[in-house]
Protein backbone atom coordinates (compact mmCIF):
# COMPACT_ATOMS: atom_id res chain seq x y z
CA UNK A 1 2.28 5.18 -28.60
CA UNK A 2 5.34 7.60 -29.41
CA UNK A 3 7.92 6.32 -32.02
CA UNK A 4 10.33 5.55 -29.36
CA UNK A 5 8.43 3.61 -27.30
CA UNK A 6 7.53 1.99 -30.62
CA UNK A 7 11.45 1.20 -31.50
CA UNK A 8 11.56 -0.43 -27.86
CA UNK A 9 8.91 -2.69 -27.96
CA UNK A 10 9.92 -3.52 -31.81
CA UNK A 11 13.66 -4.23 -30.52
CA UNK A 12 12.10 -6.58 -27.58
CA UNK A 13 10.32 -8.29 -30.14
CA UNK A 14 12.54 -9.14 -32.31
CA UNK A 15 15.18 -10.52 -30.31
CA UNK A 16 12.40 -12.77 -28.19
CA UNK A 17 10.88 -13.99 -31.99
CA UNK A 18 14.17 -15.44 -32.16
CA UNK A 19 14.54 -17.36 -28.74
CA UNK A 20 10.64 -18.29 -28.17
CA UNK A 21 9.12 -17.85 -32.05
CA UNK A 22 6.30 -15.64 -31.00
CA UNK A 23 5.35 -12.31 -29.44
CA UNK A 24 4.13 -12.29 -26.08
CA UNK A 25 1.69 -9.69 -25.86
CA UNK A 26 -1.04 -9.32 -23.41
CA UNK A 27 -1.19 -11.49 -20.25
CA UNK A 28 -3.84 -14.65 -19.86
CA UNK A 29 -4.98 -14.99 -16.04
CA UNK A 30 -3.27 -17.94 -14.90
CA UNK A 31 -1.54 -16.02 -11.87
CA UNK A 32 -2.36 -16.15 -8.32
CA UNK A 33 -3.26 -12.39 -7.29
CA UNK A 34 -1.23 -10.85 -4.78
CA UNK A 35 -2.00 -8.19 -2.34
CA UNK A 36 1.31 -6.52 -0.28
CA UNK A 37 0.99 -4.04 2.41
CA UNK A 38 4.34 -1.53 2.95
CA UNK A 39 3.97 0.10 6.28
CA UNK A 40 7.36 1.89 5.43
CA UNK A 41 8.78 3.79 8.30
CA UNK A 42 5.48 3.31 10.22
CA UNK A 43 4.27 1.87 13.33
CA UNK A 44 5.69 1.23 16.64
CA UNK A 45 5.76 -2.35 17.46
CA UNK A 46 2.02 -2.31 19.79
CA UNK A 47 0.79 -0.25 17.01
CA UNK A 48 1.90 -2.88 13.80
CA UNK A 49 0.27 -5.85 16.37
CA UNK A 50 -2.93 -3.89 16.58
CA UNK A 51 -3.21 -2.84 12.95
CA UNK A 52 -2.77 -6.71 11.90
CA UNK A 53 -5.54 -7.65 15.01
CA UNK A 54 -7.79 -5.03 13.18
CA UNK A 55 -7.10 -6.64 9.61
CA UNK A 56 -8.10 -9.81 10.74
CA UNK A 57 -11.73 -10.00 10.66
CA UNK A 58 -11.83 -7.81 7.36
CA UNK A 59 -10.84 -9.90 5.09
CA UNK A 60 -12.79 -11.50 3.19
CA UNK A 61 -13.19 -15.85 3.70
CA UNK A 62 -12.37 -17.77 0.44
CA UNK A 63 -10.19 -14.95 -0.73
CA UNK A 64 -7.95 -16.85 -3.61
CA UNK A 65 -5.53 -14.46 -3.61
CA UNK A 66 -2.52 -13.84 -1.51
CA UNK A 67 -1.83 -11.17 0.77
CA UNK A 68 1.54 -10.18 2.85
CA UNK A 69 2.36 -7.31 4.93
CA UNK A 70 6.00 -5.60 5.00
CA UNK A 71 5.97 -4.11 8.40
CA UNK A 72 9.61 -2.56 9.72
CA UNK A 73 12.19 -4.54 11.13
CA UNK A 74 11.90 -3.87 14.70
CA UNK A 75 8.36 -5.20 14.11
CA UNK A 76 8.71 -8.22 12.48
CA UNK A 77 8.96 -10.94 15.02
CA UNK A 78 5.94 -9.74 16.79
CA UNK A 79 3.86 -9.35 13.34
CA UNK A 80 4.74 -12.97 12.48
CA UNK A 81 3.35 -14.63 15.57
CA UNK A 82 0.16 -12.02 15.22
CA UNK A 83 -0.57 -13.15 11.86
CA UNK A 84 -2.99 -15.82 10.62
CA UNK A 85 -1.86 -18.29 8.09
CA UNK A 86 -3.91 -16.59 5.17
CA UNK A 87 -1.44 -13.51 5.84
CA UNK A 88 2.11 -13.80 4.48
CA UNK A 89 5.41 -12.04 5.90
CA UNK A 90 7.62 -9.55 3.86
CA UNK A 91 10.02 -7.48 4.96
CA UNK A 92 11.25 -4.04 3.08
CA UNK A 93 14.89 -3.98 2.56
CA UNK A 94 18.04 -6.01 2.84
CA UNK A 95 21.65 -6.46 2.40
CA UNK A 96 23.35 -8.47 -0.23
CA UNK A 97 26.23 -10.11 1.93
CA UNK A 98 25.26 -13.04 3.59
CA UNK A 99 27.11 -11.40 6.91
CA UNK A 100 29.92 -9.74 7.61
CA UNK A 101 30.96 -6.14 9.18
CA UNK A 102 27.89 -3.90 7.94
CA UNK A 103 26.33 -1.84 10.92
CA UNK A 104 22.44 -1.48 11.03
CA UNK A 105 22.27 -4.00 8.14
CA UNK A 106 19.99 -7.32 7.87
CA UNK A 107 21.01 -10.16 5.71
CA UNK A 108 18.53 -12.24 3.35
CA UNK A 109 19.27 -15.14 5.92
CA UNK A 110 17.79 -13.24 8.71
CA UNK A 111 15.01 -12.52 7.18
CA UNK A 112 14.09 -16.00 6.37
CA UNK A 113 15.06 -16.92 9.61
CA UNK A 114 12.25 -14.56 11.14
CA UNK A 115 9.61 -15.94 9.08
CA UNK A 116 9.66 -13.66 5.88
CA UNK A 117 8.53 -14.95 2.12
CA UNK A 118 9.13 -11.74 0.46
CA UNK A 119 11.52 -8.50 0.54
CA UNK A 120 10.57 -5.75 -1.60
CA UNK A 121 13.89 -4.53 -3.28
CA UNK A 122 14.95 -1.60 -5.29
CA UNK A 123 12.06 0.87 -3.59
CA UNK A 124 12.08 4.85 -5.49
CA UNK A 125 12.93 5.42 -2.33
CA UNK A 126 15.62 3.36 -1.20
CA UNK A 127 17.37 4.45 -5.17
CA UNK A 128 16.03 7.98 -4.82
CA UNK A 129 17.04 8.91 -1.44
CA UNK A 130 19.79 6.86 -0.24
CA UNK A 131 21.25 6.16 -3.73
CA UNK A 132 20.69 2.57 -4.31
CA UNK A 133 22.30 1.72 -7.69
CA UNK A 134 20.68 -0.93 -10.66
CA UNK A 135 23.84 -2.64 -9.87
CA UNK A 136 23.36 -3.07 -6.13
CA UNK A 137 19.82 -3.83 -6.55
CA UNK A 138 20.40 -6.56 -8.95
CA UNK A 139 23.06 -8.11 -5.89
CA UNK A 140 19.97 -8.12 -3.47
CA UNK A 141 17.78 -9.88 -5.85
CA UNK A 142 20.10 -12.52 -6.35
CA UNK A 143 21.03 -12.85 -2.92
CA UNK A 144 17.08 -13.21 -1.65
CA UNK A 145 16.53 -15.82 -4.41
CA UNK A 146 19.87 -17.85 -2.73
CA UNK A 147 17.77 -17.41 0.23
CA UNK A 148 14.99 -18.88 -0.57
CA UNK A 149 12.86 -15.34 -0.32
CA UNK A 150 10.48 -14.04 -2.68
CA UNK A 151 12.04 -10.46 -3.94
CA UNK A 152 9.72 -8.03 -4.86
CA UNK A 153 12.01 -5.85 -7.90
CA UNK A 154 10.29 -2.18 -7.81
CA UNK A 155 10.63 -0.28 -11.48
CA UNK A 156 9.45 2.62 -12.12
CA UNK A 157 9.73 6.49 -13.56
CA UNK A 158 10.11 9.81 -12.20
CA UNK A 159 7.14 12.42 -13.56
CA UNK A 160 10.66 14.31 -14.99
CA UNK A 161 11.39 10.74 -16.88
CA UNK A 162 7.46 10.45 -17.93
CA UNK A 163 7.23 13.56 -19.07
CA UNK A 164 10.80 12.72 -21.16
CA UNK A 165 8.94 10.06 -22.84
CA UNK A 166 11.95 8.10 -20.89
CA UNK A 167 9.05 5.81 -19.14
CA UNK A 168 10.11 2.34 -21.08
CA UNK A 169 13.90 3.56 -21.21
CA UNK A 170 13.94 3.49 -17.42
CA UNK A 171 11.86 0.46 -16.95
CA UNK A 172 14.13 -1.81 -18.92
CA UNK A 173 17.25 -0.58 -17.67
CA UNK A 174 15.69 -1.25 -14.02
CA UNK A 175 14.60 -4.37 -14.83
CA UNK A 176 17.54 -5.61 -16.80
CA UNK A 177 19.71 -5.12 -14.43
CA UNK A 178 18.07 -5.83 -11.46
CA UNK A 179 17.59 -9.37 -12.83
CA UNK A 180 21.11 -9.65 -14.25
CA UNK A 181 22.10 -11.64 -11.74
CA UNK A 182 19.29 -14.60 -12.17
CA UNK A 183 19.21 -17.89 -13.86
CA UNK A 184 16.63 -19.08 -15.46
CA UNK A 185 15.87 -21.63 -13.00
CA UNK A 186 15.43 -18.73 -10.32
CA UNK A 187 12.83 -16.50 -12.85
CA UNK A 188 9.76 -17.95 -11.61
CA UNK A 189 10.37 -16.83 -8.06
CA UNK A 190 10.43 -13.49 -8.70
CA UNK A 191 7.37 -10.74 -8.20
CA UNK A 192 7.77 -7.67 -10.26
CA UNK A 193 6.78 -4.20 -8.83
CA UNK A 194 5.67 -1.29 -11.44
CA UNK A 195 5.49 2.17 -9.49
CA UNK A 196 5.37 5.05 -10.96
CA UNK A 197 7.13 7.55 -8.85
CA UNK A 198 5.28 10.11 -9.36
CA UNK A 199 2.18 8.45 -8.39
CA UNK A 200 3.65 7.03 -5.04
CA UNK A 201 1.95 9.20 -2.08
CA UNK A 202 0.86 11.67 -4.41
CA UNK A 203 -2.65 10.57 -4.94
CA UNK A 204 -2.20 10.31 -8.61
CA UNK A 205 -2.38 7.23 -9.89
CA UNK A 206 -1.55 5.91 -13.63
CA UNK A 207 -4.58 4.98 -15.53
CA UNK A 208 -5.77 1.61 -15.84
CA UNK A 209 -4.97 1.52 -19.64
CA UNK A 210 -1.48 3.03 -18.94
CA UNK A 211 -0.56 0.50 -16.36
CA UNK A 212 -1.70 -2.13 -18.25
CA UNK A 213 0.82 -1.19 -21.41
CA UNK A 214 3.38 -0.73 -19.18
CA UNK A 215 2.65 -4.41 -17.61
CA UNK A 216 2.82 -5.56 -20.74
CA UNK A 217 6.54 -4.24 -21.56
CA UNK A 218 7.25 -5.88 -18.82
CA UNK A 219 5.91 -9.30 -19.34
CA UNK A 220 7.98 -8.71 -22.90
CA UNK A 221 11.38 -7.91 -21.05
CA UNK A 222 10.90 -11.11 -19.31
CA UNK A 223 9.77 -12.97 -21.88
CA UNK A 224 13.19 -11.93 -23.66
CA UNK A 225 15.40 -12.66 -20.79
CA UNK A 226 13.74 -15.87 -19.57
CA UNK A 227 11.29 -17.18 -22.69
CA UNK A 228 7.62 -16.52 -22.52
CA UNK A 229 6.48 -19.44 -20.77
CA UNK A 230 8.31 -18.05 -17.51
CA UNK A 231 7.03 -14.59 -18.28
CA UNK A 232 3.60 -15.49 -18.04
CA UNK A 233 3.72 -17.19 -14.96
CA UNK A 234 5.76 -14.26 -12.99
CA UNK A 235 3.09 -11.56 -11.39
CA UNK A 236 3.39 -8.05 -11.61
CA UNK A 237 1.98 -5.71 -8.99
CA UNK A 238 1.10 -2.34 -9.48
CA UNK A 239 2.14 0.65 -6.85
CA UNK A 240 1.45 4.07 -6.90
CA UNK A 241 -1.48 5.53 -4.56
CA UNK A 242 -3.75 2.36 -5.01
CA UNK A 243 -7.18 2.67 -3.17
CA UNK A 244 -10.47 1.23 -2.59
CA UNK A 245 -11.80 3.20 -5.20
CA UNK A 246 -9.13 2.37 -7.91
CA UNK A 247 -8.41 -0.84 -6.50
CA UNK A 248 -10.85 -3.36 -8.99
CA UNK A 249 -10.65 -1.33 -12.24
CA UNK A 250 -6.83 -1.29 -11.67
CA UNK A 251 -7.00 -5.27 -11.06
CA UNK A 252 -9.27 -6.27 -13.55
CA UNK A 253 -6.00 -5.24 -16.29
CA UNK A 254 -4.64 -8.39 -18.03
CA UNK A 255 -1.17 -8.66 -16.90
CA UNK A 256 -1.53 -6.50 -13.50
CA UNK A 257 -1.56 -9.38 -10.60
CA UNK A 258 -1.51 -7.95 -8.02
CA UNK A 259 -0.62 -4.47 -5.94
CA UNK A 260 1.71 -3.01 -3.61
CA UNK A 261 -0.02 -0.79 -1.43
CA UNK A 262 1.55 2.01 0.39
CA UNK A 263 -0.37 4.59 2.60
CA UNK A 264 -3.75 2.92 2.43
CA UNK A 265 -2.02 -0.44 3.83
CA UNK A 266 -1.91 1.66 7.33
CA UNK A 267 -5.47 1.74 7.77
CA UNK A 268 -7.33 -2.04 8.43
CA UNK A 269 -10.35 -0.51 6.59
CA UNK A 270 -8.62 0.50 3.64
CA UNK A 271 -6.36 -2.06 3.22
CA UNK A 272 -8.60 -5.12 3.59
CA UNK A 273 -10.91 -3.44 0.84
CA UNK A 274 -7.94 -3.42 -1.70
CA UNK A 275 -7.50 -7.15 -0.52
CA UNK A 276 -11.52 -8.23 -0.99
CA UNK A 277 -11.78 -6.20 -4.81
């Protein structure tokens, strides 16, 4: 570990010794597992009603862990009455205000009205190409929780910002402010994203022991903002050209719950064989 990511992890330390009287450091398995598929800007509507048809019989009976698909918006309604119970609703985006003069917007009330539990917020993408700020993220968290919806907060580094050493600079400031907006009350009810840019559609993907220490900063940041008792209980996914193949040595990590699954969430086959690690 480089002397700077040293200094953060001391810094978190200290100042959560002083709220909560211990470290947190590695995660105990006491979260539910969570399995999210983002079909991004893919899929006509017929085509997202057939893929989730397909997924059906794949997945394995008994599985205790939960598993959501974030299909686009023009799909969603028809997704929602294709899905079995076992399958959860999440959509990909959303605006802060609750309505009001925004063209091509969706509110966090509409998506709860349609049937959604989660939104995945602050996407590489959605800060990387259409300039989402931490500030503006951190609006849309808090607004989804005020809905009732599940946000899913994505963090995460550029290869420019890895290769920096600027990994757990960029994660905190994403996460800090991203969550600025949320009581304490509200902590529990968030998921936690950790994507690596530079592994997302790529095919590289961040090696089990490197997820799993940045997991861990993570867990600590929450632990420091909400006490460790509510850190431990909030699950962390990781994204970033998960597979079959990487799928259970990725999952079998300590404080990774969970994944959000891009490209191989388009394929039945694929997808349903992250699900049944």
């Amino acid at each position: 570990m480089t002397d700077e990511k040293n200094a953060v992890f001391r810094k978190i330390f200290k100042g959560r010794q002083s709220r909560t009287g211990a470290g947190l450091t590695v995660g105990i398995r006491m979260r539910h597992p969570l399995i999210v598929g983002n079909w991004k800007m893919h899929n006509t509507v017929s085509e997202s009603v057939s893929l989730v048809n397909r997924l059906k019989g794949l997945l394995s009976d008994g599985n205790c862990r939960e598993i959501a698909v974030c299909p686009p918006f023009t799909a969603l309604e028809s997704v929602k009455h294709a899905l079995p119970k076992r399958i959860l609703l999440g959509a990909q985006n959303m605006h802060y205000e609750t309505s009001g003069a925004f063209t091509g917007e969706i509110s966090a009330g509409m998506l709860k009205d349609m049937g959604c539990t989660f939104v995945i917020l602050g996407h590489s993408e959605r800060r990387q190409i259409f300039g989402e700020s931490v500030s503006l993220v951190g609006k849309k968290v808090s607004a989804a929780l005020d809905a009732n919806l599940t946000p899913i907060l994505c963090v995460g580094e550029t290869d420019e910002e890895r290769s920096s050493d600027k990994t757990f600079k960029v994660i905190e400031e994403q996460l800090r402010g991203g969550l600025s907006g949320v009581e304490g009350t509200q902590a529990a009810g968030i998921v936690v994203a950790y994507e690596p840019v530079w592994a997302i559609g790529t095919g590289r993907t961040a090696s089990p022991d490197d997820a799993q220490e940045s997991h861990v900063f993570i867990r600590n940041i929450l632990a420091d903002l909400f006490g460790a008792d509510t850190a431990k209980n909030v699950r962390i996914l990781y994204g970033g050209s998960v597979k079959p193949e990487n799928a259970k040595e990725l999952m079998s990590q300590k404080d990774i719950d969970g994944a959000l699954v891009g490209g191989a969430a388009l394929k039945a086959e694929s997808f349903a064989a992250i699900a049944n690690y």
